[in-house]
PDB file of N, CA and C in Angstrom:
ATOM      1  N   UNK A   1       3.309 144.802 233.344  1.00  0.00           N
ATOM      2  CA  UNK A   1       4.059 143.580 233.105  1.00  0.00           C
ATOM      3  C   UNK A   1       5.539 143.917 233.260  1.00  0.00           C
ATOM      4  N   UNK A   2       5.874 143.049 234.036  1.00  0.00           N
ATOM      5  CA  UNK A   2       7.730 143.117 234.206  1.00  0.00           C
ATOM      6  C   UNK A   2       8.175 142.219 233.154  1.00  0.00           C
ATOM      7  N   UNK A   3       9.707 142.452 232.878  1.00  0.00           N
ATOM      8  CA  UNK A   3      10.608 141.227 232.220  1.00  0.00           C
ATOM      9  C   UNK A   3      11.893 141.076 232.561  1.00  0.00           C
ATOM     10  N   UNK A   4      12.294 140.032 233.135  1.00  0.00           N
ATOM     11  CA  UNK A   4      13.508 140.270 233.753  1.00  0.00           C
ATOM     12  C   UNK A   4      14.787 139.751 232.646  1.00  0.00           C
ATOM     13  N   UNK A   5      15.481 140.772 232.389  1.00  0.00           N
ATOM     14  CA  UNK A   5      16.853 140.659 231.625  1.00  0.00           C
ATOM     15  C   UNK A   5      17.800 139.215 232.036  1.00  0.00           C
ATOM     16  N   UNK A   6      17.769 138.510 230.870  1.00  0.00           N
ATOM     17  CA  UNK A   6      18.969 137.760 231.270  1.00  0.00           C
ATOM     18  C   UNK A   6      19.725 137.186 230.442  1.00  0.00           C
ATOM     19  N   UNK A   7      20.829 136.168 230.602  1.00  0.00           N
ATOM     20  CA  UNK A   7      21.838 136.183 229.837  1.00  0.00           C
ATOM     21  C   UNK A   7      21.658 134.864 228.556  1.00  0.00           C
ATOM     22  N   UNK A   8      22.181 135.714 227.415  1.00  0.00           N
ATOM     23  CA  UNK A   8      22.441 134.844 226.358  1.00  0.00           C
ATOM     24  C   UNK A   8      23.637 134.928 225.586  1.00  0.00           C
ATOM     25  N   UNK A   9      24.011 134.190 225.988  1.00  0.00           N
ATOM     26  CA  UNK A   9      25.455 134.389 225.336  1.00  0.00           C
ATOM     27  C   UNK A   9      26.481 135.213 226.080  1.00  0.00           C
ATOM     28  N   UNK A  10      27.214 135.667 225.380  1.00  0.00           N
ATOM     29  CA  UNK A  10      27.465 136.651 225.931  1.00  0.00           C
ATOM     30  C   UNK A  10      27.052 138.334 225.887  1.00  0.00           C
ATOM     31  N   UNK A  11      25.747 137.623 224.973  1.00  0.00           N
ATOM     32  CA  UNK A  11      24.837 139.499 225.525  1.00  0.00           C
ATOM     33  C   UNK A  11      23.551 139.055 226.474  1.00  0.00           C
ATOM     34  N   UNK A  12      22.634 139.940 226.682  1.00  0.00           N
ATOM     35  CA  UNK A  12      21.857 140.126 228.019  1.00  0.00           C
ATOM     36  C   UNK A  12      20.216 140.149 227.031  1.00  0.00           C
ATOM     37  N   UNK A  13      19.505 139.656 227.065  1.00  0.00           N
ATOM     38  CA  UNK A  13      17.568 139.623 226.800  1.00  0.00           C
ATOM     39  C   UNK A  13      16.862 139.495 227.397  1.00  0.00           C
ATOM     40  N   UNK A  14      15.683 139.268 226.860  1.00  0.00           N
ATOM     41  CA  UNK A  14      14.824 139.438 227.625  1.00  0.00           C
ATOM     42  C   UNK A  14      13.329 138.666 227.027  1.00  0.00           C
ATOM     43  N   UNK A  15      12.806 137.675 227.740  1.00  0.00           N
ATOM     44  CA  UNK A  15      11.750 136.782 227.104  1.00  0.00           C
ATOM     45  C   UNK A  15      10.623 137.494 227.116  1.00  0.00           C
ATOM     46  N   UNK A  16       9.540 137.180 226.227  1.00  0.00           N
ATOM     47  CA  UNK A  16       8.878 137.938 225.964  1.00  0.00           C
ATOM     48  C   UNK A  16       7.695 136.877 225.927  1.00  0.00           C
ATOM     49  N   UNK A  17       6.524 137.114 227.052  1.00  0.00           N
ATOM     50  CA  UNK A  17       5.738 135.845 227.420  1.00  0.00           C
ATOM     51  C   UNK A  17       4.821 135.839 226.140  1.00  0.00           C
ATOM     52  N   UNK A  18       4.040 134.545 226.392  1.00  0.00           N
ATOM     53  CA  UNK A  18       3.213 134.509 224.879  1.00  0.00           C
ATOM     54  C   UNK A  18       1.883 135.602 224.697  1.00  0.00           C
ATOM     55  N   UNK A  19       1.385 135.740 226.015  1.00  0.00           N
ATOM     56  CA  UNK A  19       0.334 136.766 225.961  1.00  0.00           C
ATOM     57  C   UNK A  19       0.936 138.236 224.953  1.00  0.00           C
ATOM     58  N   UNK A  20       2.242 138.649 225.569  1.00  0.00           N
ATOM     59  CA  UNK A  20       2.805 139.682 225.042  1.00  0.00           C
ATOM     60  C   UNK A  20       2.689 139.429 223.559  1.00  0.00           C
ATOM     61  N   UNK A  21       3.574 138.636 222.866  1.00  0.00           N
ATOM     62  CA  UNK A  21       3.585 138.859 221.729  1.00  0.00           C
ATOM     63  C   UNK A  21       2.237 138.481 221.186  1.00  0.00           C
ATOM     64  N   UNK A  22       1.051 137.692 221.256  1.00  0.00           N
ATOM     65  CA  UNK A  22      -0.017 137.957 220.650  1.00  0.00           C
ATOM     66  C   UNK A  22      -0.342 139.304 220.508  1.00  0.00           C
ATOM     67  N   UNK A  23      -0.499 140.197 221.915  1.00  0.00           N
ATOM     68  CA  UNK A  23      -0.946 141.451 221.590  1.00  0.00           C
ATOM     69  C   UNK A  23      -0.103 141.988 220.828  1.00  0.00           C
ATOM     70  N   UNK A  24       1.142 142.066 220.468  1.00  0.00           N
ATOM     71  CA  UNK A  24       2.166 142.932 219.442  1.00  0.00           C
ATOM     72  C   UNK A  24       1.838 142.141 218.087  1.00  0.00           C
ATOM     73  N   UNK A  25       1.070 140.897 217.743  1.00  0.00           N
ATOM     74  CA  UNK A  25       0.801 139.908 216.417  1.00  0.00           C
ATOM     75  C   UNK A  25       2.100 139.753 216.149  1.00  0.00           C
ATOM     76  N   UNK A  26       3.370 139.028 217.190  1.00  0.00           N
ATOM     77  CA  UNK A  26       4.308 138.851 216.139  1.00  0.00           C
ATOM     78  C   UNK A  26       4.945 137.310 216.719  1.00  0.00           C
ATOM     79  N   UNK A  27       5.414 136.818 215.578  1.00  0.00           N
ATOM     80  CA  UNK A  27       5.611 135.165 216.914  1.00  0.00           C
ATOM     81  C   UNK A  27       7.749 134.919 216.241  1.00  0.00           C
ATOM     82  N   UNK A  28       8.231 133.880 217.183  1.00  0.00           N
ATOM     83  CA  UNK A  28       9.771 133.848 216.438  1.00  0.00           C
ATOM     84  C   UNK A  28       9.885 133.959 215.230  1.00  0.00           C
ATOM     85  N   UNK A  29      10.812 134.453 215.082  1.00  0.00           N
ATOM     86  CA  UNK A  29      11.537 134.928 213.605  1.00  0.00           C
ATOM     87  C   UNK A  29      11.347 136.478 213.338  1.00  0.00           C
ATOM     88  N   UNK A  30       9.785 137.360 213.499  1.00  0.00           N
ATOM     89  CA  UNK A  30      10.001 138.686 213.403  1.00  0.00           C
ATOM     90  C   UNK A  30      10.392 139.647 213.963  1.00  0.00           C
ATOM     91  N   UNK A  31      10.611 140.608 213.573  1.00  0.00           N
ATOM     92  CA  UNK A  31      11.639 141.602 213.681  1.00  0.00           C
ATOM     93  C   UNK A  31      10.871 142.677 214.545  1.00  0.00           C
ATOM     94  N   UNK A  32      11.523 143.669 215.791  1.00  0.00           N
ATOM     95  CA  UNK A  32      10.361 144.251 216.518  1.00  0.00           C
ATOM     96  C   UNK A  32      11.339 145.751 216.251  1.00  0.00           C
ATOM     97  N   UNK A  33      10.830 147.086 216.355  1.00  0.00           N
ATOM     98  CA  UNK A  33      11.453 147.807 216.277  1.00  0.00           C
ATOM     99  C   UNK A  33      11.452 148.662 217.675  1.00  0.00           C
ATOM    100  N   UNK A  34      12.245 149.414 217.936  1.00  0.00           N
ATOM    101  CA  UNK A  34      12.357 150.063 219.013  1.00  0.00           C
ATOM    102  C   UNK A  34      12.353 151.737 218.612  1.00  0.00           C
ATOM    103  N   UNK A  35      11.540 152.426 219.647  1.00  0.00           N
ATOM    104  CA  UNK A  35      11.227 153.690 219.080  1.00  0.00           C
ATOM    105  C   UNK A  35      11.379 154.339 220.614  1.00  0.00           C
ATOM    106  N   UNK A  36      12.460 155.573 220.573  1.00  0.00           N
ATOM    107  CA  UNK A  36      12.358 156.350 221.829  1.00  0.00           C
ATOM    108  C   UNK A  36      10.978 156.899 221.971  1.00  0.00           C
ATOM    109  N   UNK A  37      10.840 157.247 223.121  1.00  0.00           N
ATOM    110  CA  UNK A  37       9.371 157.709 223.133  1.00  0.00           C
ATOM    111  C   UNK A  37       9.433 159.187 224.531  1.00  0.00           C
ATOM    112  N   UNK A  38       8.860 160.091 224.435  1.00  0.00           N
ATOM    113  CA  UNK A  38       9.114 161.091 226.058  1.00  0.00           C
ATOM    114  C   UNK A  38       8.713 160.099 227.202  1.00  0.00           C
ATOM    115  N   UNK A  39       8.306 159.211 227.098  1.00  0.00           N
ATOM    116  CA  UNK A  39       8.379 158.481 228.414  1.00  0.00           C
ATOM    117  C   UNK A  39       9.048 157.311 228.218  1.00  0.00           C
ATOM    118  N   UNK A  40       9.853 156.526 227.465  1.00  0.00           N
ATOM    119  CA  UNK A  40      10.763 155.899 227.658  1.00  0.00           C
ATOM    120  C   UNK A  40      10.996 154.700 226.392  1.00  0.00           C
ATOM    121  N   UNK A  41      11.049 154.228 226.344  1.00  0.00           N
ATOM    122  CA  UNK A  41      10.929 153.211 224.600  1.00  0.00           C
ATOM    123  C   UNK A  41       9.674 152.439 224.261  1.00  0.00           C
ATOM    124  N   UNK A  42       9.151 152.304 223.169  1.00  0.00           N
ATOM    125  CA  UNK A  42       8.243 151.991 222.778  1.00  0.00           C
ATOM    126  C   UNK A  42       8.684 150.359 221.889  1.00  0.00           C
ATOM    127  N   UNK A  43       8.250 149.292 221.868  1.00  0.00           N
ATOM    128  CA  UNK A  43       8.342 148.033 221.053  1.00  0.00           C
ATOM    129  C   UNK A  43       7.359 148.028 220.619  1.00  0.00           C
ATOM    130  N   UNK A  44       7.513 148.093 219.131  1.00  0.00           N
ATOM    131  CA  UNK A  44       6.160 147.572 217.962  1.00  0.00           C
ATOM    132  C   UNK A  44       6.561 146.881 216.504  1.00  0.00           C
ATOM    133  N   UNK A  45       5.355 146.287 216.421  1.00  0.00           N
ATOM    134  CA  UNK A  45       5.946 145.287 214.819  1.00  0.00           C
ATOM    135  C   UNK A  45       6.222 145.732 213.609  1.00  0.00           C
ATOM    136  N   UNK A  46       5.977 147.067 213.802  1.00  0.00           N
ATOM    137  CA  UNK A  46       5.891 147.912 212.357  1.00  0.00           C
ATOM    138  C   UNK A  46       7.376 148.985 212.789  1.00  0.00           C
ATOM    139  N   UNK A  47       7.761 149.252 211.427  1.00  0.00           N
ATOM    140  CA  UNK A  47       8.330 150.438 211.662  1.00  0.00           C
ATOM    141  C   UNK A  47       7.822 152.186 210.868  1.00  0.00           C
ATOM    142  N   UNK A  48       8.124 152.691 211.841  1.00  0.00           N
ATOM    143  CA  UNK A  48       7.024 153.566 212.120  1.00  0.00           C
ATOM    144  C   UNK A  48       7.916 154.722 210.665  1.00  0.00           C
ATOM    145  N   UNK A  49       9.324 154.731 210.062  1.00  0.00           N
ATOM    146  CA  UNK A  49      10.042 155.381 209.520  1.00  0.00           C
ATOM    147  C   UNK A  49       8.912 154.566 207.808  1.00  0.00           C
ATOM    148  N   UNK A  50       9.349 153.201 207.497  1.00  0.00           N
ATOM    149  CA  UNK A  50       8.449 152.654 206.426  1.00  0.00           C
ATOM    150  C   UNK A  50       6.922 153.125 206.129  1.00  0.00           C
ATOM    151  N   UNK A  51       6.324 153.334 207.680  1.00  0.00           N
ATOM    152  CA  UNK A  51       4.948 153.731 207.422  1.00  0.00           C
ATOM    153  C   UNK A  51       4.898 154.823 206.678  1.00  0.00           C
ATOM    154  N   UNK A  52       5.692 156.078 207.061  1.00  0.00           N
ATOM    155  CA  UNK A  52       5.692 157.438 206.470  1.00  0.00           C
ATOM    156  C   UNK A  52       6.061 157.040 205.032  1.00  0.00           C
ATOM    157  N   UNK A  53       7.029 156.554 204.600  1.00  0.00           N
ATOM    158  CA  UNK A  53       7.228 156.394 203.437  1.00  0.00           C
ATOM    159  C   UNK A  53       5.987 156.009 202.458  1.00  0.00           C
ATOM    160  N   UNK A  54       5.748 154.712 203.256  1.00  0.00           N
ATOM    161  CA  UNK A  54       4.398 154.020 202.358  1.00  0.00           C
ATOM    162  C   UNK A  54       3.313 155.274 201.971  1.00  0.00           C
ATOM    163  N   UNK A  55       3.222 155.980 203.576  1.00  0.00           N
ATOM    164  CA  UNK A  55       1.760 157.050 202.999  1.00  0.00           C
ATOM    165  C   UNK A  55       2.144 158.125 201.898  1.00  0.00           C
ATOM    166  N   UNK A  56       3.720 158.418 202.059  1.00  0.00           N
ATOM    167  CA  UNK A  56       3.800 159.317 200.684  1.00  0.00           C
ATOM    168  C   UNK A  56       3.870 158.773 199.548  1.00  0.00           C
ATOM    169  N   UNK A  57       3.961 157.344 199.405  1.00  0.00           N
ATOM    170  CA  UNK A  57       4.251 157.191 197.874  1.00  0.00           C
ATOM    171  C   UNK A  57       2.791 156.841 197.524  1.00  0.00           C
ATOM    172  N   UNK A  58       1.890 156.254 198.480  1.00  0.00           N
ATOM    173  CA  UNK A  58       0.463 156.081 198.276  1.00  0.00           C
ATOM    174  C   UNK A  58      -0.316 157.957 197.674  1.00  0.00           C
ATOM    175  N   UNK A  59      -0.111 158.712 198.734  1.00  0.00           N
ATOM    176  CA  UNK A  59      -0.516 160.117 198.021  1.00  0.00           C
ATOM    177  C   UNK A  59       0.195 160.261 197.007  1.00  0.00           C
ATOM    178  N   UNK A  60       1.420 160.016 196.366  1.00  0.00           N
ATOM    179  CA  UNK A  60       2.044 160.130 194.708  1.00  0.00           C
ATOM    180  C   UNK A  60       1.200 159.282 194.203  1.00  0.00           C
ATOM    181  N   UNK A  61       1.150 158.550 194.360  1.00  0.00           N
ATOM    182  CA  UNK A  61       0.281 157.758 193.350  1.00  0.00           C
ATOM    183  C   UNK A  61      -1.051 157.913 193.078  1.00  0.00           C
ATOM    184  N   UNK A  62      -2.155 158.576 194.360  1.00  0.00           N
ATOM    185  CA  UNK A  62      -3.250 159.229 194.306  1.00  0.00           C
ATOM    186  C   UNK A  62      -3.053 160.197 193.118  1.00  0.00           C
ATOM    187  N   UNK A  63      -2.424 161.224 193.344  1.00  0.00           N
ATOM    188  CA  UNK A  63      -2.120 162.034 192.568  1.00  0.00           C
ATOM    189  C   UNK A  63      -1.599 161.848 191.479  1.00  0.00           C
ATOM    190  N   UNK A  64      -0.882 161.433 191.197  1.00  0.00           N
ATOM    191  CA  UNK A  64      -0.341 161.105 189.423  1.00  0.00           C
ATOM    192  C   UNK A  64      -0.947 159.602 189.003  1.00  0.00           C
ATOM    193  N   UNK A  65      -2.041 159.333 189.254  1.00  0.00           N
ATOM    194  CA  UNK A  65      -3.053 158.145 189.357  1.00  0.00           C
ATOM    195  C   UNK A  65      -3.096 157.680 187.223  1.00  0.00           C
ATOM    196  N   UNK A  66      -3.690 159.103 186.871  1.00  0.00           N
ATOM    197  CA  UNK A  66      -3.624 159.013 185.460  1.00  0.00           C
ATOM    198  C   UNK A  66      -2.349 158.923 184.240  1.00  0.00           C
ATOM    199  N   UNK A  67      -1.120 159.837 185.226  1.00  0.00           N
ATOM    200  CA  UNK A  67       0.222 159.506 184.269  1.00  0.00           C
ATOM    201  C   UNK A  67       0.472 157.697 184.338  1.00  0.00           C
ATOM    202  N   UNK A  68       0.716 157.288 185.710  1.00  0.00           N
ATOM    203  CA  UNK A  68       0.838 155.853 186.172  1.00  0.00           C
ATOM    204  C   UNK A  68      -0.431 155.281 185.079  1.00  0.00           C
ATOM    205  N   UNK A  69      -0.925 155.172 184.888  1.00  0.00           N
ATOM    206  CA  UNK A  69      -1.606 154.435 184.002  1.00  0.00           C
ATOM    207  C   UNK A  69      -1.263 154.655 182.421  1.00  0.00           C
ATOM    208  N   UNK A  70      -1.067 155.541 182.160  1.00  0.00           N
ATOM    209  CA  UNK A  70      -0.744 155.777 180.773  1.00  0.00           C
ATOM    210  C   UNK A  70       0.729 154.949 180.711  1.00  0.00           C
ATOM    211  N   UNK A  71       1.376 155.867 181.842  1.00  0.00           N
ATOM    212  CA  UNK A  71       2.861 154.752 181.401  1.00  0.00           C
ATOM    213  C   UNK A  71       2.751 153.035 181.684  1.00  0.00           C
ATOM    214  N   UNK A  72       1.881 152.893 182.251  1.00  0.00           N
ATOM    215  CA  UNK A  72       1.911 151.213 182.659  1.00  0.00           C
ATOM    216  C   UNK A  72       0.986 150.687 181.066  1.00  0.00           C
ATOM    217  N   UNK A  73       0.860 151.433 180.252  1.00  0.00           N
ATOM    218  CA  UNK A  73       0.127 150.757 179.157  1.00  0.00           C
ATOM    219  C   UNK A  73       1.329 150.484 177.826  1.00  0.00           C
TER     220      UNK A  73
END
């Protein structure tokens, strides 16, 4: 799939047909992130820096499963 750059405003975009964003699940208003990649940039709906975060505080919480409960009482 091509997309041809063009002008808005006075900066430069790029439309993004509807097939596209179904496959990415994201429609106006959300936010897309951009990720270098060794072959050239990657666009996805998630950001990939939050994910890491989420999985470590999910393993803290695996792990201190029983303090978290005592203090939430």
């Amino acid at each position: 799939m091509s997309l041809k750059i063009t002008s808005i405003g006075n900066s430069a975009g790029v439309i993004l047909p509807k097939e596209l964003l179904e496959k990415l699940r994201v429609s106006k208003g959300d936010t897309l992130f951009v990720t270098e990649t060794p072959n050239g940039v990657e666009l996805s709906a998630h950001d990939e820096e939050v994910e890491r975060q989420m999985e470590i505080a999910e393993k803290l919480m695996r792990e201190n499963r029983n303090l978290l409960r005592k203090l939430a009482q």
